[in-house]
C-alpha atoms as a PDB file:
ATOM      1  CA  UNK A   1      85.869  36.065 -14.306  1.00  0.00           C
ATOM      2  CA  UNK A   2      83.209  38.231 -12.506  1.00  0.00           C
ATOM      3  CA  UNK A   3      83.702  42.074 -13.108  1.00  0.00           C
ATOM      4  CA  UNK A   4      85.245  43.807 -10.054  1.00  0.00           C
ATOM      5  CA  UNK A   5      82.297  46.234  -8.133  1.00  0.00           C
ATOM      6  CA  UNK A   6      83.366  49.610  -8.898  1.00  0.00           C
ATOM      7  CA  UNK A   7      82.774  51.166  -5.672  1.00  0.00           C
ATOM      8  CA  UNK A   8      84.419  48.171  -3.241  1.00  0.00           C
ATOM      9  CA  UNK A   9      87.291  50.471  -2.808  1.00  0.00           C
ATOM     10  CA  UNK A  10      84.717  52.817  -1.107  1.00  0.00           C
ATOM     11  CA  UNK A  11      83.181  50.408   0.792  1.00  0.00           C
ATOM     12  CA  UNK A  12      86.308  48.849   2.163  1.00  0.00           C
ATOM     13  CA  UNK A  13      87.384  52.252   2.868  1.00  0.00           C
ATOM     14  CA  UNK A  14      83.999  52.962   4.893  1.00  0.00           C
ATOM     15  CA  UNK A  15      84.714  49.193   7.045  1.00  0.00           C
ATOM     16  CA  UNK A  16      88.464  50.494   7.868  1.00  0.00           C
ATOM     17  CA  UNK A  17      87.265  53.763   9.112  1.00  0.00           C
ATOM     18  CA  UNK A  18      84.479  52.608  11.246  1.00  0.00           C
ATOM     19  CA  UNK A  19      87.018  50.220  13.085  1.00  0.00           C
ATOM     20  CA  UNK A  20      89.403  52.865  13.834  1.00  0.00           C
ATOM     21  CA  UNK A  21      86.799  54.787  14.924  1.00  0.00           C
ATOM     22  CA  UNK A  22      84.874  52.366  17.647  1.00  0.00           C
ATOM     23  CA  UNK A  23      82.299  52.336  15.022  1.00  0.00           C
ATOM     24  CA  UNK A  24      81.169  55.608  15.271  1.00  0.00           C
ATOM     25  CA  UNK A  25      79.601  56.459  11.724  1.00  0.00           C
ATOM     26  CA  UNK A  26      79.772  60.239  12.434  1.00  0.00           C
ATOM     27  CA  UNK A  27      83.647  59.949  12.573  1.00  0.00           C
ATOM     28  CA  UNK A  28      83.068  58.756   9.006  1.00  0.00           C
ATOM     29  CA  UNK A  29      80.683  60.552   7.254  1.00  0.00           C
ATOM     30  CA  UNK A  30      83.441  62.390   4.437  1.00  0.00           C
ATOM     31  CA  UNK A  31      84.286  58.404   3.466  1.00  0.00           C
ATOM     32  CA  UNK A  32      80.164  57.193   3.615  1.00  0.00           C
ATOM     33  CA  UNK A  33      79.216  60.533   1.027  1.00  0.00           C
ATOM     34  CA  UNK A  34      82.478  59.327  -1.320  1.00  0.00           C
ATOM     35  CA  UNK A  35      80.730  55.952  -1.483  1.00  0.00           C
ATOM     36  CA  UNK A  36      77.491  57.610  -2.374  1.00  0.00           C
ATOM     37  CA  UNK A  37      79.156  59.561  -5.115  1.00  0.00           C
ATOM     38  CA  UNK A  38      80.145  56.187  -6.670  1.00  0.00           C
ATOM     39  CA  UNK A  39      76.824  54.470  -6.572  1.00  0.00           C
ATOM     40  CA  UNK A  40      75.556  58.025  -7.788  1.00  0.00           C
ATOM     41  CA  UNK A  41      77.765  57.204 -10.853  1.00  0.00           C
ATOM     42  CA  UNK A  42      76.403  53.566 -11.714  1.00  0.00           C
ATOM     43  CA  UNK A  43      73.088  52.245 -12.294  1.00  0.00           C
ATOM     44  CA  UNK A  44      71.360  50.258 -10.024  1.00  0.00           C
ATOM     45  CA  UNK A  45      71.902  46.418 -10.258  1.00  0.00           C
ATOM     46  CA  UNK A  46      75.459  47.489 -11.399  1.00  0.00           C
ATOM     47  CA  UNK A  47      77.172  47.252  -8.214  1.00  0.00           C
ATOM     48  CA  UNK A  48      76.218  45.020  -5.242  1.00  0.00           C
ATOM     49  CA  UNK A  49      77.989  46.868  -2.882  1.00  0.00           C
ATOM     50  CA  UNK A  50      75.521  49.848  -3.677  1.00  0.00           C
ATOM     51  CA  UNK A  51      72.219  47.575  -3.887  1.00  0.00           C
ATOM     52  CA  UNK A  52      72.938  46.959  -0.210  1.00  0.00           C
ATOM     53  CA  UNK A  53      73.596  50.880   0.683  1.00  0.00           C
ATOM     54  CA  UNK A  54      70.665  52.075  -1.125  1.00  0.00           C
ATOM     55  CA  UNK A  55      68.101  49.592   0.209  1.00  0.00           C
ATOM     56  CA  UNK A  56      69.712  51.382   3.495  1.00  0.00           C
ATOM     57  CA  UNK A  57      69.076  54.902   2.270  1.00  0.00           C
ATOM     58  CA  UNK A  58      65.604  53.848   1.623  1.00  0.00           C
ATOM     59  CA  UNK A  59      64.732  52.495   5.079  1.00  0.00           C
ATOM     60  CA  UNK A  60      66.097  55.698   6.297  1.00  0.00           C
ATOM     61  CA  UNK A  61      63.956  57.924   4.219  1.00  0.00           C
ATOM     62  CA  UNK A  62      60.740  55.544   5.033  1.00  0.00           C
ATOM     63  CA  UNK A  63      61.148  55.948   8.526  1.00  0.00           C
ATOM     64  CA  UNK A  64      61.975  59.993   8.481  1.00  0.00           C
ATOM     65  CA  UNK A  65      59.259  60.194   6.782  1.00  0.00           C
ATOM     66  CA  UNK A  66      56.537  57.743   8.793  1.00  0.00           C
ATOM     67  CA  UNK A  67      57.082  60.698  12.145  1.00  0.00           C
END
């Protein structure tokens, strides 16, 4: 039986608050840094809901920093 992904909880938490909020990621942004805490916490590789949200962070920083 696969491990469960430590920060799901998080992430699931992140999906319910962008639907109540017509998707607006602002509206969101206290749930997004608690999910960032928990990948914070684990090494990378360790939980696939973070290998998604960091290769996310690091478009983000690529493009901020291509101006």
């Amino acid at each position: 039986m696969p491990q469960k992904d430590p920060c799901q909880k998080q992430a699931c938490e992140i999906q319910k608050c962008l639907q109540a909020n017509n998707y607006m990621e602002s509206k969101c942004q206290a749930v997004i840094q608690e999910l960032r805490k928990c990948c914070a916490r684990y090494p990378k590789g360790r939980s696939l809901v973070c290998s998604g949200f960091e290769k996310e962070e690091e478009n983000l920083t690529l493009k901020s920093g291509s101006k």
